[in-house]
N, C-alpha and C. Protein backbone atom coordinates (compact mmCIF):
# COMPACT_ATOMS: atom_id res chain seq x y z
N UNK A 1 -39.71 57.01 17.78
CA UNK A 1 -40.57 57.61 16.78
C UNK A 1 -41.98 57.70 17.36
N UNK A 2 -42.68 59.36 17.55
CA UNK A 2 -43.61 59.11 17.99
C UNK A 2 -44.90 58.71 16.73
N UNK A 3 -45.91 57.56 17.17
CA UNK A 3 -47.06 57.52 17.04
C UNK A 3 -48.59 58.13 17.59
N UNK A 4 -49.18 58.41 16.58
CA UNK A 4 -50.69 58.90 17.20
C UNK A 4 -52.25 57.99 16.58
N UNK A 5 -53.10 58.05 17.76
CA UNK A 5 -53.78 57.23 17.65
C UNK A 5 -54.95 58.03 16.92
N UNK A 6 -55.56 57.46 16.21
CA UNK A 6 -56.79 57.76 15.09
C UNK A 6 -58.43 56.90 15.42
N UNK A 7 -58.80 57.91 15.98
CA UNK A 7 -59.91 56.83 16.38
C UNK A 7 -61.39 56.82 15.31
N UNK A 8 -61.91 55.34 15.25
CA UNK A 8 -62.97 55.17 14.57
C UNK A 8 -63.86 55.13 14.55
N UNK A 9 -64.40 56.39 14.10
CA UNK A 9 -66.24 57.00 14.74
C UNK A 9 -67.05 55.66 14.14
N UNK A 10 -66.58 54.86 13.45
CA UNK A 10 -67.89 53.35 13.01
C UNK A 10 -67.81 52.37 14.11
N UNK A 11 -66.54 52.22 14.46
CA UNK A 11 -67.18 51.01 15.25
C UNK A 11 -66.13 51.25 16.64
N UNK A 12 -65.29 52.62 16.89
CA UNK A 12 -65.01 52.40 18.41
C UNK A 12 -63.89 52.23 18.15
N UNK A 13 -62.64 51.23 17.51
CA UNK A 13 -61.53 51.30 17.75
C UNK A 13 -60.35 52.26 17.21
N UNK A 14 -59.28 52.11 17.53
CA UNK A 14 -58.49 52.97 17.01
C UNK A 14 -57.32 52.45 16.09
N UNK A 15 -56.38 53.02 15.25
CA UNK A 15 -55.74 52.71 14.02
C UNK A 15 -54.03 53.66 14.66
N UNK A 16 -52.86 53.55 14.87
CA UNK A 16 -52.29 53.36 15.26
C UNK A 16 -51.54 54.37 13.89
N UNK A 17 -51.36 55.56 13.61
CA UNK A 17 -50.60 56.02 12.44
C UNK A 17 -49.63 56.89 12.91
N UNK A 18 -48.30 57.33 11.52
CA UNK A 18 -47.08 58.28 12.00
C UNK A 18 -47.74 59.67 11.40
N UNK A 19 -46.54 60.37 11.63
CA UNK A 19 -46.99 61.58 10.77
C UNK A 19 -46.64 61.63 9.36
N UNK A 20 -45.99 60.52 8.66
CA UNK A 20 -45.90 60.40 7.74
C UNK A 20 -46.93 60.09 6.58
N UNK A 21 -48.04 59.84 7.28
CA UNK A 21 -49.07 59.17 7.02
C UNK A 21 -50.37 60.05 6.97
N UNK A 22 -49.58 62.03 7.17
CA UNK A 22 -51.21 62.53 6.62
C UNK A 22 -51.56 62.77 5.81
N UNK A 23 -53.05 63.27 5.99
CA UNK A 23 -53.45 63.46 4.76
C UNK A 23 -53.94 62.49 4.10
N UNK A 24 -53.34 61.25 4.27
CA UNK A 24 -53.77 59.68 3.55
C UNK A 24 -55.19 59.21 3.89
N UNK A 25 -55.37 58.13 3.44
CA UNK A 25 -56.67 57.09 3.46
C UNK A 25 -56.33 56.24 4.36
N UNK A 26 -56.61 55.50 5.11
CA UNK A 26 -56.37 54.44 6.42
C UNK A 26 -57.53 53.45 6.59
N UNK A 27 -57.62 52.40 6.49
CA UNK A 27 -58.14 51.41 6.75
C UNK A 27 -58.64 51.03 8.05
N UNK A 28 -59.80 50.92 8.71
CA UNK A 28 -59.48 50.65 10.48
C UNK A 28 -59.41 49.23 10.25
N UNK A 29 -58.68 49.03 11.38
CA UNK A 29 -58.25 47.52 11.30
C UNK A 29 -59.78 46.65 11.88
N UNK A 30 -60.42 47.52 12.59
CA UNK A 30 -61.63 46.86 13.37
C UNK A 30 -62.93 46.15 12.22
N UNK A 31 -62.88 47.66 11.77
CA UNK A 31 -64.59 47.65 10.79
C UNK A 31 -63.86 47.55 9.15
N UNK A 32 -62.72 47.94 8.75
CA UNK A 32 -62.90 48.08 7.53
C UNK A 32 -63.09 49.30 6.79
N UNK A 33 -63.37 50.25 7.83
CA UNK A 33 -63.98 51.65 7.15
C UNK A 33 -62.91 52.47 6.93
N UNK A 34 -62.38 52.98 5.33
CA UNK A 34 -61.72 54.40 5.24
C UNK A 34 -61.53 55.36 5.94
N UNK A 35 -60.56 55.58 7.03
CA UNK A 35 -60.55 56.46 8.05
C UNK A 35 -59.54 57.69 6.81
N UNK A 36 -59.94 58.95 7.04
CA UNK A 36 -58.63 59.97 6.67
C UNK A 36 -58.30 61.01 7.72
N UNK A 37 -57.40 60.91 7.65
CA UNK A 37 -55.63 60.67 8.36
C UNK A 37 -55.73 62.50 8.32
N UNK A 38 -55.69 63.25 9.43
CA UNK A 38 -56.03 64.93 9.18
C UNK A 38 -54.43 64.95 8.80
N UNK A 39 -55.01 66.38 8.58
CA UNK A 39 -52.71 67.02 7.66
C UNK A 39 -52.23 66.96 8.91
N UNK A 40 -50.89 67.19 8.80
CA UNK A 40 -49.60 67.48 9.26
C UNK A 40 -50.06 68.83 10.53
N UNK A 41 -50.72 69.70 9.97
CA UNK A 41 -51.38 70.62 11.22
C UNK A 41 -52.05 70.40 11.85
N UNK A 42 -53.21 69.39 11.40
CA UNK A 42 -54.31 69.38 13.11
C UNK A 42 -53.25 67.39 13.46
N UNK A 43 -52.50 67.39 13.74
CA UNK A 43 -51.95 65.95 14.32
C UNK A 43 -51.96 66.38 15.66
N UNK A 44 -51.50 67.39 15.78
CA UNK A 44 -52.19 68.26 17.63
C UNK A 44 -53.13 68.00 18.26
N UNK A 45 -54.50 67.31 17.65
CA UNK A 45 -55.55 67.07 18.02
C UNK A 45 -55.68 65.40 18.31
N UNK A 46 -54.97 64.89 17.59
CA UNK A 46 -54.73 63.40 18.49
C UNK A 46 -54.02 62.81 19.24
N UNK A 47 -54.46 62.04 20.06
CA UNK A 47 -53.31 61.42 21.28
C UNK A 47 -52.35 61.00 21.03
N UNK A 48 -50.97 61.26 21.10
CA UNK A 48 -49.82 60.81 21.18
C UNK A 48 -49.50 59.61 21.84
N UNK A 49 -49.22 58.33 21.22
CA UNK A 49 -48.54 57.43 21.84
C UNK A 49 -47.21 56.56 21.50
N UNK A 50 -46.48 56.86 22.48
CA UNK A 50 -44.82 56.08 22.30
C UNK A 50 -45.08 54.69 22.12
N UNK A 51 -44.24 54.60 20.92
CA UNK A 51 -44.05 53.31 20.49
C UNK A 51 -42.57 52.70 20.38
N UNK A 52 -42.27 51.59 21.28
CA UNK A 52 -41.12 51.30 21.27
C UNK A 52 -40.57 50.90 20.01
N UNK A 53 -39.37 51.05 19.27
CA UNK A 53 -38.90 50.95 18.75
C UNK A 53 -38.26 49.68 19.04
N UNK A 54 -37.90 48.14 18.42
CA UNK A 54 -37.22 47.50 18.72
C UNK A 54 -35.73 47.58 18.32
N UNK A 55 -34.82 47.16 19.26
CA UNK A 55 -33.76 47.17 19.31
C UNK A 55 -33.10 46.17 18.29
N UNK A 56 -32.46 46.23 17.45
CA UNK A 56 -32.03 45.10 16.33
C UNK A 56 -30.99 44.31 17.25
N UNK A 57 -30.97 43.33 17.71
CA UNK A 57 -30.00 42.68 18.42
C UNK A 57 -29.57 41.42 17.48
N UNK A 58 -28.18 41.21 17.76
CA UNK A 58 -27.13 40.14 16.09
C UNK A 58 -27.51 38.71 16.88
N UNK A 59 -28.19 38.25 16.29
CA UNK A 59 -28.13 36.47 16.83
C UNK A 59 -26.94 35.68 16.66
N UNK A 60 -27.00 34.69 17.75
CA UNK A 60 -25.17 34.17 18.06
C UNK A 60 -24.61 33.49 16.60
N UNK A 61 -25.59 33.54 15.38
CA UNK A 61 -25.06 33.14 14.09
C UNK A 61 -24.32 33.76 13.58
N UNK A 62 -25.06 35.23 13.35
CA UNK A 62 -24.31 36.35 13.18
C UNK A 62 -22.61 36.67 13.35
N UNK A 63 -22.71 36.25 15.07
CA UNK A 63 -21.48 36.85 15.37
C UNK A 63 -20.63 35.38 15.39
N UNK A 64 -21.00 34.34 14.88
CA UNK A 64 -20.41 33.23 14.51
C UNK A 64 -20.22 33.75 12.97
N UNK A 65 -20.55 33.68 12.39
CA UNK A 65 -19.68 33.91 10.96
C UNK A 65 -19.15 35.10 10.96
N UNK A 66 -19.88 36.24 11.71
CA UNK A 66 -18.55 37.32 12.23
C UNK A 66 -16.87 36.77 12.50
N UNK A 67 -16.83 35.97 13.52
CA UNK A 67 -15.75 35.03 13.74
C UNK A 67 -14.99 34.57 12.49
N UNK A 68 -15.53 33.80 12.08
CA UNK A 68 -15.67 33.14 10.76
C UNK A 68 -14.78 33.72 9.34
N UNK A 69 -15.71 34.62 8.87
CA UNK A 69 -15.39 35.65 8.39
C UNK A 69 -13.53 36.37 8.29
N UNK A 70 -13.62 36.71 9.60
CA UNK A 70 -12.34 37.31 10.46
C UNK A 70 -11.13 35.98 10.13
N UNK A 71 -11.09 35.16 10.36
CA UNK A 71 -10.32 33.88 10.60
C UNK A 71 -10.32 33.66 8.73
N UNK A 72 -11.17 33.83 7.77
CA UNK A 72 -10.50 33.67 7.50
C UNK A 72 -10.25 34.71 6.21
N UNK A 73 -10.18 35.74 6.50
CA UNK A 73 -9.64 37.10 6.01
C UNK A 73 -8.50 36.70 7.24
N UNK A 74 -8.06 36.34 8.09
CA UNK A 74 -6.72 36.26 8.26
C UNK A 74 -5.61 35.71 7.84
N UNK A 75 -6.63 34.26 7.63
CA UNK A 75 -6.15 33.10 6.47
C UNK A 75 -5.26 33.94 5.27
N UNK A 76 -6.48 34.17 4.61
CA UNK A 76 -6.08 34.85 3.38
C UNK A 76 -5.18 35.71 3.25
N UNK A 77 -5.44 36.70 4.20
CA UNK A 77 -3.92 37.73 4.18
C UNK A 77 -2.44 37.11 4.50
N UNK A 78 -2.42 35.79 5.24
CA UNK A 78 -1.53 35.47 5.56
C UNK A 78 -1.02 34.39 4.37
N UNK A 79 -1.62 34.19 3.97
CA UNK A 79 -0.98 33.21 2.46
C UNK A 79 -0.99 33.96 1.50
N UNK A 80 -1.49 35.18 1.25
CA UNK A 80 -1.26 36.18 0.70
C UNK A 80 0.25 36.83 0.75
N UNK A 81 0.53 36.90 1.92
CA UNK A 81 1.61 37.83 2.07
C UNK A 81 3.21 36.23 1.98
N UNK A 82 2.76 35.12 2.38
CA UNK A 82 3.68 34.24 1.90
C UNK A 82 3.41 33.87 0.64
N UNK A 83 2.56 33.55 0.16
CA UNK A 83 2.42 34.10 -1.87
C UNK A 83 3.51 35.41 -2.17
N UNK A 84 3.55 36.24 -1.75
CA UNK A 84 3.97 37.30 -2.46
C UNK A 84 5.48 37.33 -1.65
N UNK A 85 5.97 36.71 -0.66
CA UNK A 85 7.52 36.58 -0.56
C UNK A 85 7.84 35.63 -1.34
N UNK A 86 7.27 34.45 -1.25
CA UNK A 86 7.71 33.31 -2.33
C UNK A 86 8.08 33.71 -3.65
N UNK A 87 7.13 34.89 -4.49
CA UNK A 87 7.05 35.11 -5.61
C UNK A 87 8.11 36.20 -5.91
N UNK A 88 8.27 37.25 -4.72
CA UNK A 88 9.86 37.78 -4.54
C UNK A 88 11.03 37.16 -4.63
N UNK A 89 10.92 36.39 -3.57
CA UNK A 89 11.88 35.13 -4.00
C UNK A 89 12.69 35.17 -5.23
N UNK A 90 11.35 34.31 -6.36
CA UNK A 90 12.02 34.31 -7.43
C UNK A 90 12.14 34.98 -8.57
N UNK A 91 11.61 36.31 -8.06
CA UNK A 91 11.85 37.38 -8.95
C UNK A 91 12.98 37.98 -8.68
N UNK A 92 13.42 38.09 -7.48
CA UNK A 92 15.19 38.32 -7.36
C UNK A 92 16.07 37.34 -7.97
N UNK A 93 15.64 35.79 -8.16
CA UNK A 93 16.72 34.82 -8.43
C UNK A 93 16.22 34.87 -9.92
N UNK A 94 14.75 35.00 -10.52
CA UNK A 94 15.52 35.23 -11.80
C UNK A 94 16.24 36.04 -12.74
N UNK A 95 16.34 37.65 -11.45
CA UNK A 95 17.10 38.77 -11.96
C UNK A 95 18.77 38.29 -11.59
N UNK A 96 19.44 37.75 -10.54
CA UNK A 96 20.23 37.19 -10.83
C UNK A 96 21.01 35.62 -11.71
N UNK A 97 19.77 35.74 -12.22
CA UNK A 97 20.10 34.69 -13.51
C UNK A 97 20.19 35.45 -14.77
N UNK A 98 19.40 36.21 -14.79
CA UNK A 98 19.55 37.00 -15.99
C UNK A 98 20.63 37.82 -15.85
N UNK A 99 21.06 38.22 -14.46
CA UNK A 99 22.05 39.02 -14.66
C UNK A 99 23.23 38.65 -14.95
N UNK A 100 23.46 37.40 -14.56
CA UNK A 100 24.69 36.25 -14.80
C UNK A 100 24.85 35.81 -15.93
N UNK A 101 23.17 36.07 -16.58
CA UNK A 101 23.63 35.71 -18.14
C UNK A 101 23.42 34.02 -18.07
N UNK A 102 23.16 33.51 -17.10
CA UNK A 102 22.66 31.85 -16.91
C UNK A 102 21.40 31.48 -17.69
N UNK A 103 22.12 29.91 -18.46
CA UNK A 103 20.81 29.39 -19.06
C UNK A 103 19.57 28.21 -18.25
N UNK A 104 18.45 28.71 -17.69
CA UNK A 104 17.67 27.65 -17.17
C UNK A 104 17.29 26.36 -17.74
N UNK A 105 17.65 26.48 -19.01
CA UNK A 105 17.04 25.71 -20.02
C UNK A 105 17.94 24.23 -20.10
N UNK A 106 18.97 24.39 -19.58
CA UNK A 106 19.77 23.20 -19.44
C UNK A 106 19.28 21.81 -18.24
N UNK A 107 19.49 20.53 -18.73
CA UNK A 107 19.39 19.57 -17.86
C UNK A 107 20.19 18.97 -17.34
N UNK A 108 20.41 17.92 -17.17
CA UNK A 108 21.15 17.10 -16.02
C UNK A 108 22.42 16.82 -17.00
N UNK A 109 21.57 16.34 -18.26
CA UNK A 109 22.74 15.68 -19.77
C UNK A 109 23.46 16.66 -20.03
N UNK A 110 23.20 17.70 -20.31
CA UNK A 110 23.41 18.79 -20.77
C UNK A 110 24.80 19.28 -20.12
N UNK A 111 24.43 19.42 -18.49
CA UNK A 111 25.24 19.62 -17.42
C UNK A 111 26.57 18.93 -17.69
N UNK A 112 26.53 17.46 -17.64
CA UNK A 112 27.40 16.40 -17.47
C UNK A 112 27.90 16.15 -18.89
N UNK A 113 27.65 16.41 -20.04
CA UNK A 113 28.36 16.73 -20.98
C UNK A 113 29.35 17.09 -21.41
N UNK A 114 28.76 19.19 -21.23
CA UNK A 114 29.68 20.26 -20.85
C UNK A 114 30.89 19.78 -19.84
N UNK A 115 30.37 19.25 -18.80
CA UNK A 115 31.37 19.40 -17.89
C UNK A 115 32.69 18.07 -18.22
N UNK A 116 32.06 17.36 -18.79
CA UNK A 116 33.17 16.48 -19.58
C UNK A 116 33.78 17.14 -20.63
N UNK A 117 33.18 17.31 -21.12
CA UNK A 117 34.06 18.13 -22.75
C UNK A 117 34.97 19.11 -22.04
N UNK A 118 34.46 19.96 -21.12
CA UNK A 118 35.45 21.02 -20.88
C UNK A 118 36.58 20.59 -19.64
N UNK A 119 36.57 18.99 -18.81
CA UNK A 119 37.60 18.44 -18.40
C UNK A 119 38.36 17.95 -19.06
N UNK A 120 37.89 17.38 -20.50
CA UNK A 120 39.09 17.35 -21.61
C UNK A 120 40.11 17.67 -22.11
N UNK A 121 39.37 19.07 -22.25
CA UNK A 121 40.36 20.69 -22.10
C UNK A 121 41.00 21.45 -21.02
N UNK A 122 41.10 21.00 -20.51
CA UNK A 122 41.59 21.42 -19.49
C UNK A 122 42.71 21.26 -18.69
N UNK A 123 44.04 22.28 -18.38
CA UNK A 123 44.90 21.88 -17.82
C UNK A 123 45.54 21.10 -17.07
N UNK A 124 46.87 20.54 -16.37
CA UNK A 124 47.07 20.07 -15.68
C UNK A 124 47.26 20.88 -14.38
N UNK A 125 46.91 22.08 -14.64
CA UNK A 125 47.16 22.98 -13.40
C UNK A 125 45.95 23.24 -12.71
N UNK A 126 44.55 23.19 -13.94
CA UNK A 126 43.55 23.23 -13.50
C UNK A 126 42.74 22.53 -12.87
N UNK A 127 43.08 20.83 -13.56
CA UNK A 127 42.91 19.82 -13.18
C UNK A 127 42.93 20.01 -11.59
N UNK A 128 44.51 20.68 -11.27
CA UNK A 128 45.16 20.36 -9.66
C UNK A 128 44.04 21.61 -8.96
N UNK A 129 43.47 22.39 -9.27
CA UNK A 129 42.91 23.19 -8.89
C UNK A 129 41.66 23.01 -8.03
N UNK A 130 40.80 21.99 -9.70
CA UNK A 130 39.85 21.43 -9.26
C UNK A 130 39.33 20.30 -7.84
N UNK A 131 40.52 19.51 -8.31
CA UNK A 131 40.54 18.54 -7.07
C UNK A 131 41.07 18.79 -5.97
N UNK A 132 41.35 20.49 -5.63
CA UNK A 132 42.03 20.99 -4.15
C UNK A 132 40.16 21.77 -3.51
N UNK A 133 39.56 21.74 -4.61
CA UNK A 133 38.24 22.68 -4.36
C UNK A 133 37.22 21.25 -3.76
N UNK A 134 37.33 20.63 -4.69
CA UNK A 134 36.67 19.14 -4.10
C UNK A 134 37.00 18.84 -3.46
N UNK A 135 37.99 18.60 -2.56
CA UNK A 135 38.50 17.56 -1.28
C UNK A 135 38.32 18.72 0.21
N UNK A 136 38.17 20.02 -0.50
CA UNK A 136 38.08 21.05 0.44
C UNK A 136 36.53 21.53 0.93
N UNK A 137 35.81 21.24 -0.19
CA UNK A 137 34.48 21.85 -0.25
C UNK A 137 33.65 20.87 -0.21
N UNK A 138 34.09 19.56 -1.23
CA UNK A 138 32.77 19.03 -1.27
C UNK A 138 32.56 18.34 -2.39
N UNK A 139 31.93 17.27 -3.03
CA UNK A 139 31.96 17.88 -4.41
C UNK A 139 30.42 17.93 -5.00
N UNK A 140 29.56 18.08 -3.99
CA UNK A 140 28.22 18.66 -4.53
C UNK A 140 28.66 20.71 -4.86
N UNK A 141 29.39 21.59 -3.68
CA UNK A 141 29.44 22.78 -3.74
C UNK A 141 30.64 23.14 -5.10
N UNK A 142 31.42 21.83 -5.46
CA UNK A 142 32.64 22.39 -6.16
C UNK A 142 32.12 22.11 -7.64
N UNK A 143 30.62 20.95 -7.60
CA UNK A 143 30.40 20.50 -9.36
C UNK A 143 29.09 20.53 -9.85
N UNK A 144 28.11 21.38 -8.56
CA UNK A 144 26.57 21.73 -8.83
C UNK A 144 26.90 24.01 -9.19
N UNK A 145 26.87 23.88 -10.49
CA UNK A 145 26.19 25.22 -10.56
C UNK A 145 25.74 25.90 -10.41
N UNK A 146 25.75 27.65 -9.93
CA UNK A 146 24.88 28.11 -9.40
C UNK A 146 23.58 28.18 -10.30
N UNK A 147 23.36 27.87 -11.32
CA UNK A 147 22.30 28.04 -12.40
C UNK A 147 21.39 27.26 -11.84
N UNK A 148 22.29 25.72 -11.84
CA UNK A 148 21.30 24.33 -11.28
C UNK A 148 20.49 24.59 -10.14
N UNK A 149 21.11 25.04 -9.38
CA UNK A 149 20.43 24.63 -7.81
C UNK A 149 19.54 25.80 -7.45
N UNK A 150 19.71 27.29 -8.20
CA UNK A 150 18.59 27.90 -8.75
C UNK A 150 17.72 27.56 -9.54
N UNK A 151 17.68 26.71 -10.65
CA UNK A 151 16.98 26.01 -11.31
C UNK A 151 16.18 24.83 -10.67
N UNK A 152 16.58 24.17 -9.29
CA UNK A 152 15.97 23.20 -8.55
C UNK A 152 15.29 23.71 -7.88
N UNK A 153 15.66 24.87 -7.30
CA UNK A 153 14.88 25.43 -6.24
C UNK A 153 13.55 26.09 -6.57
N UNK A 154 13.52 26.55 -7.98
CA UNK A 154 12.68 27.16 -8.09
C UNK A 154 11.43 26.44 -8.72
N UNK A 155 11.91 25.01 -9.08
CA UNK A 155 11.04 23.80 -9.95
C UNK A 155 10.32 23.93 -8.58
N UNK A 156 11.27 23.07 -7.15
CA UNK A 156 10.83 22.89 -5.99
C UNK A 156 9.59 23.94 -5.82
N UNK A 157 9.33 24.93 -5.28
CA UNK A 157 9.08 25.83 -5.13
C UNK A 157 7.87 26.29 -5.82
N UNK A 158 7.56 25.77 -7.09
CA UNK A 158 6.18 26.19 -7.84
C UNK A 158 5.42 26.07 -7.59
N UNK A 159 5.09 24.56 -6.75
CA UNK A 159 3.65 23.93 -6.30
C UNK A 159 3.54 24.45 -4.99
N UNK A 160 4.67 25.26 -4.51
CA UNK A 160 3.94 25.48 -2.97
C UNK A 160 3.57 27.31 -3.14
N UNK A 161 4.23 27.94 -4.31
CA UNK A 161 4.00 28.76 -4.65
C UNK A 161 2.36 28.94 -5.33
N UNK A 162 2.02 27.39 -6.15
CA UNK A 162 0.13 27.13 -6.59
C UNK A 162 -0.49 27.26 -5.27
N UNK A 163 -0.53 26.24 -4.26
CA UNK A 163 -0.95 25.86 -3.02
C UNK A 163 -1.07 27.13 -2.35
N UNK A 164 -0.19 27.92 -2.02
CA UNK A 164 -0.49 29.17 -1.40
C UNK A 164 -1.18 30.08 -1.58
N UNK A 165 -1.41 30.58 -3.05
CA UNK A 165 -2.07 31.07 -3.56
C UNK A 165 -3.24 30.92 -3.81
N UNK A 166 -3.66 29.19 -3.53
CA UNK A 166 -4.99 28.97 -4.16
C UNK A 166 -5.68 29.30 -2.35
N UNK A 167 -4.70 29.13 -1.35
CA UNK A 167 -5.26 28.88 -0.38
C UNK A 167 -5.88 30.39 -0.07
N UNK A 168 -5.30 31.45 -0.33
CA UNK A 168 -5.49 32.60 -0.55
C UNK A 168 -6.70 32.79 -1.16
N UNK A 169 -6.89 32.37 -2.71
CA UNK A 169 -7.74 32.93 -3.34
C UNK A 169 -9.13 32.42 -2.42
N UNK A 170 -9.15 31.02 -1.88
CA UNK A 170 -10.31 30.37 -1.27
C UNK A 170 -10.58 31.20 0.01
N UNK A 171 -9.85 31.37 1.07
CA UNK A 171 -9.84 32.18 2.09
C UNK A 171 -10.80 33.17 2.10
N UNK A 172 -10.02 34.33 0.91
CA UNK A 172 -10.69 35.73 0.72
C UNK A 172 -11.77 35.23 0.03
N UNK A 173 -12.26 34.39 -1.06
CA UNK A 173 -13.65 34.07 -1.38
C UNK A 173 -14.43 33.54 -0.32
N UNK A 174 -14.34 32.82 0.61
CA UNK A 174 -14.83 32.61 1.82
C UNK A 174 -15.30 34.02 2.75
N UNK A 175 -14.32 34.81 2.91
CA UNK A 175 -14.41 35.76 3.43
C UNK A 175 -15.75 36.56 2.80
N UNK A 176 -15.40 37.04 1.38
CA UNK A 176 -16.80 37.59 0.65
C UNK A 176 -17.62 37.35 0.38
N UNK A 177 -17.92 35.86 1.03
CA UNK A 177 -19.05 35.01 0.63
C UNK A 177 -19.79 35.76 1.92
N UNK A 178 -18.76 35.43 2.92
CA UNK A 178 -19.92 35.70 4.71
C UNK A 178 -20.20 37.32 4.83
N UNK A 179 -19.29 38.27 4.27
CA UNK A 179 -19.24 39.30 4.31
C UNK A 179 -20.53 40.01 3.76
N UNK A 180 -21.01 39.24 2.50
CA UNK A 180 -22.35 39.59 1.46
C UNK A 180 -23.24 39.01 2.31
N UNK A 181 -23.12 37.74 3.04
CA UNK A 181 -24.66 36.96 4.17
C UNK A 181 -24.58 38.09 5.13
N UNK A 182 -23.88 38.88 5.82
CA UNK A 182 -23.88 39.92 6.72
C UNK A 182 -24.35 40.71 6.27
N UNK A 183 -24.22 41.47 5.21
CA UNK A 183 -24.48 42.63 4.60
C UNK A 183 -26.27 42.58 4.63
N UNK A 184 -26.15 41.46 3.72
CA UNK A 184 -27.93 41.06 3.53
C UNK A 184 -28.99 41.69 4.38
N UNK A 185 -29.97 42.21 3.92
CA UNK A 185 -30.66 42.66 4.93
C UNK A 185 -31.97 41.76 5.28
N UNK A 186 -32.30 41.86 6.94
CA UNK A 186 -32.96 40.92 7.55
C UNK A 186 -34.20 41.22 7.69
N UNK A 187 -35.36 39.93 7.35
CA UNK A 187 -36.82 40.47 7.43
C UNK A 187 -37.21 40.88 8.69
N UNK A 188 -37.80 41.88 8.75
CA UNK A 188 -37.99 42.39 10.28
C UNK A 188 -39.30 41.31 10.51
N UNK A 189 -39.34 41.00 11.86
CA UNK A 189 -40.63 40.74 12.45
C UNK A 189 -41.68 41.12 12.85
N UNK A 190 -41.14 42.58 13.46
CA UNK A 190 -41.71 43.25 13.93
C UNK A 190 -42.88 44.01 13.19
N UNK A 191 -44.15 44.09 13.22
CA UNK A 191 -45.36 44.68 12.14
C UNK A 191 -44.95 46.31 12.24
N UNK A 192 -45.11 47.03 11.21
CA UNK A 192 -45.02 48.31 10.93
C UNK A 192 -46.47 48.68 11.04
N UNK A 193 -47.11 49.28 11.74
CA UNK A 193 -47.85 50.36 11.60
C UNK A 193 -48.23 51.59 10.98
């Protein structure tokens, strides 16, 4: 940006102005005296002098919470995106609960009840059925429900489903915290003329 120099018939020095600046009133910095600033057409008549412009260069803080910043907007996206499989998760398992027509609402008593009352009733053929599925399978796979162990998994599963999410929400607030200190704009040092 060029500058031109304005010199001061009171006491000798000169005042340092743009062209933005004609036409105006000017102060000399020397004496004090009201200098005015000719228009925009006679600026031809004063000496032109280049004035460096300083270069805005990012201090190593800067590009430390730059860093910062980055890490953890990565954070965040990444517990973000395991937040939102987790939460798939169990939005598929509670569409196959609903689709099964399964009640979550049952407990352990509840379980072991039913499952007595309805060994009561139950054949001698079925009986033989049962205990060929148990000695074959297991008898956690032949006498845990698929309701239950959807129902465990997903108890399991809540607090890491909180935890992830919160880690998320902190991350990206971190992130917009440094993002707004960046943004901020910095007092120049440099004197304007």
């Amino acid at each position: 940006m060029s500058k031109f120099v304005l010199p001061c018939n009171h006491c000798g020095s000169t005042v340092v102005i743009a062209r933005s600046q004609a036409g105006m009133s000017i102060p000399c910095g020397g004496c004090g005296v009201v200098l005015q600033a000719p228009t925009i057409r006679h600026f031809g008549t004063l000496k032109q002098v280049e004035v460096e412009t300083p270069v805005p260069t990012t201090p190593k803080s800067s590009l430390w919470l730059s860093l910062l910043a980055a890490i953890a907007f990565t954070v965040g996206a990444g517990s973000l995106a395991h937040t939102g499989a987790i939460g798939w998760e169990h939005y598929n398992l509670l569409n196959q609960v609903a689709a099964a027509k399964m009640d979550l609402t049952k407990n352990e008593e509840d379980y072991i009840r039913d499952t007595r009352s309805a060994s009561l009733q139950a054949t001698p053929a079925d009986t033989w059925d049962y205990w060929n599925e148990v000695t074959q399978f297991g008898l956690s796979q032949a006498s845990t429900p698929d309701f239950f162990r959807i129902k465990r998994y997903i108890e399991a599963q809540r607090p890491v489903l909180f935890q992830w999410g919160t880690v998320s929400a902190v991350s990206f607030s971190i992130f917009a915290g440094i993002a707004l200190m960046l943004r901020r704009p910095k007092k120049s040092s440099v004197p304007v003329a």
